[in-house]
N, C-alpha and C. Protein backbone atom coordinates (compact mmCIF):
# COMPACT_ATOMS: atom_id res chain seq x y z
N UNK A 1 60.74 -48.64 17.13
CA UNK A 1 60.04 -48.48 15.88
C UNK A 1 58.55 -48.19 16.12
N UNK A 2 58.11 -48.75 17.36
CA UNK A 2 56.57 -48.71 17.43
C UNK A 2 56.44 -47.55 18.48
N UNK A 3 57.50 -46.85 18.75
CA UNK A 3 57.02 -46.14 19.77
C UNK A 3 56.21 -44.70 18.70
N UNK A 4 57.51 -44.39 17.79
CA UNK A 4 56.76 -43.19 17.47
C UNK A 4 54.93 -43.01 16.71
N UNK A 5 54.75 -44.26 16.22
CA UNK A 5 53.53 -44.20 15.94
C UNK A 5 52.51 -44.34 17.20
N UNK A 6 52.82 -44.84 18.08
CA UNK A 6 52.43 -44.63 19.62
C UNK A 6 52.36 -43.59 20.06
N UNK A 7 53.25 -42.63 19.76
CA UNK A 7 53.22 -41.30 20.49
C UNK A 7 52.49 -40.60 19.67
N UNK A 8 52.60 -40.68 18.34
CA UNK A 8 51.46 -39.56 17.58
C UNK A 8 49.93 -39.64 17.90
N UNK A 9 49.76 -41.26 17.93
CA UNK A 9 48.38 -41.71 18.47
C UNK A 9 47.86 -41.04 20.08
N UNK A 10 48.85 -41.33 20.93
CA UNK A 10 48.75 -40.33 21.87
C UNK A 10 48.64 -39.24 22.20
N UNK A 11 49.21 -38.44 21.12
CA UNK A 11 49.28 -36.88 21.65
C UNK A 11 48.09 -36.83 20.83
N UNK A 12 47.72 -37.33 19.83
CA UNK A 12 46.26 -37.02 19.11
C UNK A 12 44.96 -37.34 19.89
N UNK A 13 44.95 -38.32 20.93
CA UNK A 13 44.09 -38.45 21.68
C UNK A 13 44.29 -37.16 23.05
N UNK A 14 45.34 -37.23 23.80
CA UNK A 14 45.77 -35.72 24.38
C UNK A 14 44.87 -34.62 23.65
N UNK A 15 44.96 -34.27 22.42
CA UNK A 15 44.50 -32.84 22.05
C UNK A 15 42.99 -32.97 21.86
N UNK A 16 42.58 -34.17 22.17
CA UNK A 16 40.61 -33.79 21.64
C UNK A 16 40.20 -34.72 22.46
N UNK A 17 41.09 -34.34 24.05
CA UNK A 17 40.45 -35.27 24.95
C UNK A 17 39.23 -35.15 25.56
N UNK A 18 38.47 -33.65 25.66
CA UNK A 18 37.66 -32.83 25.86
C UNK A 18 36.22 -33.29 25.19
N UNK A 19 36.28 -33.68 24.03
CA UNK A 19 35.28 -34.24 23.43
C UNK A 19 35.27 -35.68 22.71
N UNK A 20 35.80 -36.54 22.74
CA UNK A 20 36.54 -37.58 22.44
C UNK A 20 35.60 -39.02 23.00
N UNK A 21 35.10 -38.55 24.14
CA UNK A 21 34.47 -39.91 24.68
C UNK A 21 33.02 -39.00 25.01
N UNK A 22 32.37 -38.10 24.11
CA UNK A 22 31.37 -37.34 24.36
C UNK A 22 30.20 -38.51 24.36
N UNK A 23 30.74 -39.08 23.58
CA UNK A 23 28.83 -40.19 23.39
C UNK A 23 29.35 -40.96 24.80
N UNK A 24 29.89 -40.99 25.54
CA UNK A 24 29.80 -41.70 26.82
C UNK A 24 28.48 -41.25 27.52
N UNK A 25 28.88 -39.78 27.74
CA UNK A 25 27.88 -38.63 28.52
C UNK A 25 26.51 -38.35 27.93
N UNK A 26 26.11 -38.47 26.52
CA UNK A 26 25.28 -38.39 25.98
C UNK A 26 24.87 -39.75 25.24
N UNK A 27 23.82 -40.37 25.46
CA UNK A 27 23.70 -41.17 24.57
C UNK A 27 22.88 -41.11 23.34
N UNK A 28 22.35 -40.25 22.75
CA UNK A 28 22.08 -39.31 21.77
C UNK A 28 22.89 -39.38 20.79
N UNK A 29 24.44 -39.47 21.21
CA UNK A 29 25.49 -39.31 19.92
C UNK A 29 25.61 -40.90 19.91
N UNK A 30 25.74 -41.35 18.53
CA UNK A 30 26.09 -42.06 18.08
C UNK A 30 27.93 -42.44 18.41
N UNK A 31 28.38 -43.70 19.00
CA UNK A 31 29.55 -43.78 18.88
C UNK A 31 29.77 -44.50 17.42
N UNK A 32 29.74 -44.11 16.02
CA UNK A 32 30.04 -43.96 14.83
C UNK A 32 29.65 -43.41 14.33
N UNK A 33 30.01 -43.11 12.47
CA UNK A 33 28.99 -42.47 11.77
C UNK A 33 28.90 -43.95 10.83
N UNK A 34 28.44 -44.84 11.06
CA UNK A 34 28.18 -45.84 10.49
C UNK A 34 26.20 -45.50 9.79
N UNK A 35 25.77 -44.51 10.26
CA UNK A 35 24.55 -44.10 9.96
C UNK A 35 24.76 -43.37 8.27
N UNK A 36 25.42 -42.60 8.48
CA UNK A 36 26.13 -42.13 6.92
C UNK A 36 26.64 -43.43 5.81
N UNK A 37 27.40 -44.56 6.41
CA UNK A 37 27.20 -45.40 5.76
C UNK A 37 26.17 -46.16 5.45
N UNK A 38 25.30 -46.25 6.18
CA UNK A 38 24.22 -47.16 5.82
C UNK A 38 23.39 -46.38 5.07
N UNK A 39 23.39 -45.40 4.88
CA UNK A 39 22.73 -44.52 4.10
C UNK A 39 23.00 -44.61 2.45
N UNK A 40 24.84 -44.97 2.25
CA UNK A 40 24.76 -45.45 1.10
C UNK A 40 24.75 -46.51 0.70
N UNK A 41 24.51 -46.81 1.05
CA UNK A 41 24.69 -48.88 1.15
C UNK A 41 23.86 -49.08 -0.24
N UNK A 42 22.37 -48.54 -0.03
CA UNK A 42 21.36 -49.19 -1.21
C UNK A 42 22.05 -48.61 -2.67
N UNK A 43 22.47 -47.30 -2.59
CA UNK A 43 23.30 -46.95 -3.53
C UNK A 43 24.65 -47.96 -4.24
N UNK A 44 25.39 -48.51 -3.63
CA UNK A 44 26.37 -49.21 -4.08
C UNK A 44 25.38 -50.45 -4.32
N UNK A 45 24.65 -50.96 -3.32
CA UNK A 45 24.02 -52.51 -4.03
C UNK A 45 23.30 -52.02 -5.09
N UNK A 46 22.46 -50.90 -5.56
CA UNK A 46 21.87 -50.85 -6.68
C UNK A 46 23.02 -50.84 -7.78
N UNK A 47 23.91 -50.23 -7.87
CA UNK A 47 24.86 -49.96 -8.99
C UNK A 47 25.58 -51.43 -9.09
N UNK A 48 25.81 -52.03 -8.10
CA UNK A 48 26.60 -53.25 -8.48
C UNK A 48 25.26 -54.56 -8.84
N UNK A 49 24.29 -54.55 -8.82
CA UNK A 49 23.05 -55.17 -9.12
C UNK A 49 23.04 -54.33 -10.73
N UNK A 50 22.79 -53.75 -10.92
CA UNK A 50 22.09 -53.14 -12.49
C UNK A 50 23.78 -53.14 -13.13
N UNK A 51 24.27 -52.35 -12.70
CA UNK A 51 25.56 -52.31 -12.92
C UNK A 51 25.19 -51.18 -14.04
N UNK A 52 24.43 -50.97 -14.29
CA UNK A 52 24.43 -49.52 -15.37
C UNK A 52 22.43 -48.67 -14.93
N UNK A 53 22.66 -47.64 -14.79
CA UNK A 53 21.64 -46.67 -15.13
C UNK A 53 20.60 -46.31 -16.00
N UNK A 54 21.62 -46.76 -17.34
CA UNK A 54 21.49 -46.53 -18.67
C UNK A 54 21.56 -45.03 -18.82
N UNK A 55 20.86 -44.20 -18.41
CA UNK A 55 21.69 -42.47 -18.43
C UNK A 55 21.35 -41.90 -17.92
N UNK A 56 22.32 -40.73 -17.74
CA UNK A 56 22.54 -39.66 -16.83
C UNK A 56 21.14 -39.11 -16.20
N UNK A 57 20.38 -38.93 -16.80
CA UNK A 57 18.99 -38.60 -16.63
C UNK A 57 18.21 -39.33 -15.26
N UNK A 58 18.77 -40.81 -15.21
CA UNK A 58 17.82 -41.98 -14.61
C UNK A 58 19.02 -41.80 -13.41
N UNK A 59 20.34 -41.48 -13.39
CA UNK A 59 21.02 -41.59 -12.41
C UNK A 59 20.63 -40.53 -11.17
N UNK A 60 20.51 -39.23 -12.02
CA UNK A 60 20.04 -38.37 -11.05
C UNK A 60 19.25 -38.02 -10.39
N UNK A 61 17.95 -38.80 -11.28
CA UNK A 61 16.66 -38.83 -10.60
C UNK A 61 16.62 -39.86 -9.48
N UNK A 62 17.40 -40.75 -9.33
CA UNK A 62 17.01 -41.93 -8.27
C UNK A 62 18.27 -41.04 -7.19
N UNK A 63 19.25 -40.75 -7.80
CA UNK A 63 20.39 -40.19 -6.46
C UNK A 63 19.31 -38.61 -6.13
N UNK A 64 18.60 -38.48 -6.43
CA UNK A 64 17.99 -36.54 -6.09
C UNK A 64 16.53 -37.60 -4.91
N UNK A 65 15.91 -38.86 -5.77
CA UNK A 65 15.06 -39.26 -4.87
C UNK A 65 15.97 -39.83 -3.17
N UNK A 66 17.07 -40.59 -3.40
CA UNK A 66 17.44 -41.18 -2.49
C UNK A 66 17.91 -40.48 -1.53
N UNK A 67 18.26 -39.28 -1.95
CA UNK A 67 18.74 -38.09 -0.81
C UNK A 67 17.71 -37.22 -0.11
N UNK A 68 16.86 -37.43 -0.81
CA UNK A 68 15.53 -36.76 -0.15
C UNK A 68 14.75 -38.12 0.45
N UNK A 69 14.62 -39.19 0.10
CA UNK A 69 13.78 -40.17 0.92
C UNK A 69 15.23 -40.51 2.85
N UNK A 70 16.21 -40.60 2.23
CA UNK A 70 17.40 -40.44 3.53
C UNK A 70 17.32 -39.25 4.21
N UNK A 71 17.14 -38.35 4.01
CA UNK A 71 17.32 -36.87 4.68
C UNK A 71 16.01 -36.87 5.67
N UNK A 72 14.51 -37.27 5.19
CA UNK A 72 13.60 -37.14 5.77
C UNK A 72 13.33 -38.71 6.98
N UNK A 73 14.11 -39.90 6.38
CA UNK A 73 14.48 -40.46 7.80
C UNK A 73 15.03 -40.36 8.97
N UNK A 74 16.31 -39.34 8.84
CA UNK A 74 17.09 -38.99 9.67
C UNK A 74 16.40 -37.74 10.22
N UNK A 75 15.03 -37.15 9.89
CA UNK A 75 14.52 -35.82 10.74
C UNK A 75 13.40 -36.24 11.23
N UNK A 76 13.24 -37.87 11.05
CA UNK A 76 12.07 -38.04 11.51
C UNK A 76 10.91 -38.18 11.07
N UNK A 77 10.90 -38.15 9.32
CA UNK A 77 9.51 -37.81 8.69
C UNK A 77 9.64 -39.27 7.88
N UNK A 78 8.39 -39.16 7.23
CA UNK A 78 8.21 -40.31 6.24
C UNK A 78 8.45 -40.20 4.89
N UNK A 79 9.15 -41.12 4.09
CA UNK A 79 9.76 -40.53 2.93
C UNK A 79 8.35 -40.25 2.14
N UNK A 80 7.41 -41.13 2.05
CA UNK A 80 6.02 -40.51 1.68
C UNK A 80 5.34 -38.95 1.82
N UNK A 81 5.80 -38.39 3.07
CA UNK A 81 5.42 -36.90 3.31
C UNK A 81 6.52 -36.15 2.70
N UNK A 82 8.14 -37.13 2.45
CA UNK A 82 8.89 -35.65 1.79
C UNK A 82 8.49 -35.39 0.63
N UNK A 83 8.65 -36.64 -0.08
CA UNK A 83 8.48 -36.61 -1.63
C UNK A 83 6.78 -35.66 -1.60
N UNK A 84 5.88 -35.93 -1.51
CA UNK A 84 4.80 -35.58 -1.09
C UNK A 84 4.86 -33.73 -1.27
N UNK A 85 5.95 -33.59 -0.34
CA UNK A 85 6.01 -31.77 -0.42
C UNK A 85 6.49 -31.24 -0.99
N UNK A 86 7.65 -32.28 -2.08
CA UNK A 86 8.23 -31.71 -3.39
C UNK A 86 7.28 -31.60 -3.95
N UNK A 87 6.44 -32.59 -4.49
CA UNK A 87 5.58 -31.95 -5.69
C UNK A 87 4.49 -30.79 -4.93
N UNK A 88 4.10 -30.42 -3.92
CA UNK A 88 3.27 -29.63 -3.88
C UNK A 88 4.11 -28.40 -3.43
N UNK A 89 5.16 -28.29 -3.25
CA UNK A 89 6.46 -26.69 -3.43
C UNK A 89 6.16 -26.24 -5.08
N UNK A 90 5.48 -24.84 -4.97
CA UNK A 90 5.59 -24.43 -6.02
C UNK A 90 6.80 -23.75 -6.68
N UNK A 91 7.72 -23.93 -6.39
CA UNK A 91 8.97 -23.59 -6.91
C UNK A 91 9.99 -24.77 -6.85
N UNK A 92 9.48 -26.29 -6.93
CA UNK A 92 10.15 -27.37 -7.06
C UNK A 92 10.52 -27.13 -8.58
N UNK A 93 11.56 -27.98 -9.08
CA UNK A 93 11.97 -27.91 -10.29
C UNK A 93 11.57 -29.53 -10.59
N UNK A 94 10.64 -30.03 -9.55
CA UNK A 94 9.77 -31.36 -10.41
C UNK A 94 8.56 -30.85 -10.79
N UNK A 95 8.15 -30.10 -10.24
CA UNK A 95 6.71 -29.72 -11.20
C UNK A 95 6.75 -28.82 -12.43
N UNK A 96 6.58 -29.06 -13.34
CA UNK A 96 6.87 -27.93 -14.20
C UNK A 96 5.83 -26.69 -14.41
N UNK A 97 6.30 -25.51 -14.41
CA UNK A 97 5.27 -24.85 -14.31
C UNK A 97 4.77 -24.37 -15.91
N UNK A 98 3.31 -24.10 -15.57
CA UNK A 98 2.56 -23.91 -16.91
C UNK A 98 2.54 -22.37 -17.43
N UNK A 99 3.14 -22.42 -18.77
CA UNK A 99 2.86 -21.13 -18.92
C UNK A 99 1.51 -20.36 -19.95
C-alpha cells in the first residue's frame, strides 16, 4: 500500500534531481519560500485584528502600500525611498495631476 506513494515520491525526486538540492551549492537560495510567507503575515494579522477595512477604497490603498513597502525590502531599498518615488513619478496615479 505504501509502496506506490513511495515510488511516485521517488521518481519525482529522480526527475528534478539536477536542481533539487541547488541551495546546497549556493547559499544565496533560500532553502524555502517561507520569505513569500512572511511577507503576508502582517496582512492576515491586520484583517483578523480589525476584522473589517470598512471599504474597498481603504483595502486597496493599504494592499497597493504593502506591496510596494515588501517589494522594496526584498531589492534592498527602504520602504521610505519607495513610497518616496511614487509620489515624485510623474505619471503615478497617486499624484493627481493638475489641469
Amino acid at each position: 500500500m505504501l509502496e506506490e506513494p513511495f515510488e511516485r515520491f521517488r521518481k519525482g525526486l529522480v526527475k528534478c534531481r539536477d536542481y533539487i538540492f541547488t541551495f546546497y551549492e549556493d547559499p544565496l537560495i533560500p532553502l524555502d519560500n517561507n520569505v513569500s510567507e512572511r511577507g503576508i503575515r502582517k496582512l492576515k494579522i491586520k484583517l483578523k485584528n480589525s476584522a473589517v477595512f470598512r471599504s474597498d477604497l481603504r483595502i486597496d490603498a493599504f494592499l497597493d502600500l504593502h506591496s510596494v513597502v515588501e517589494t522594496a525590502k526584498k531589492n534592498g531599498q527602504t520602504a521610505y525611498n519607495a513610497i518616496r518615488a511614487l509620489f515624485e513619478a510623474t505619471d503615478s496615479p497617486l499624484v493627481p495631476i493638475a489641469e
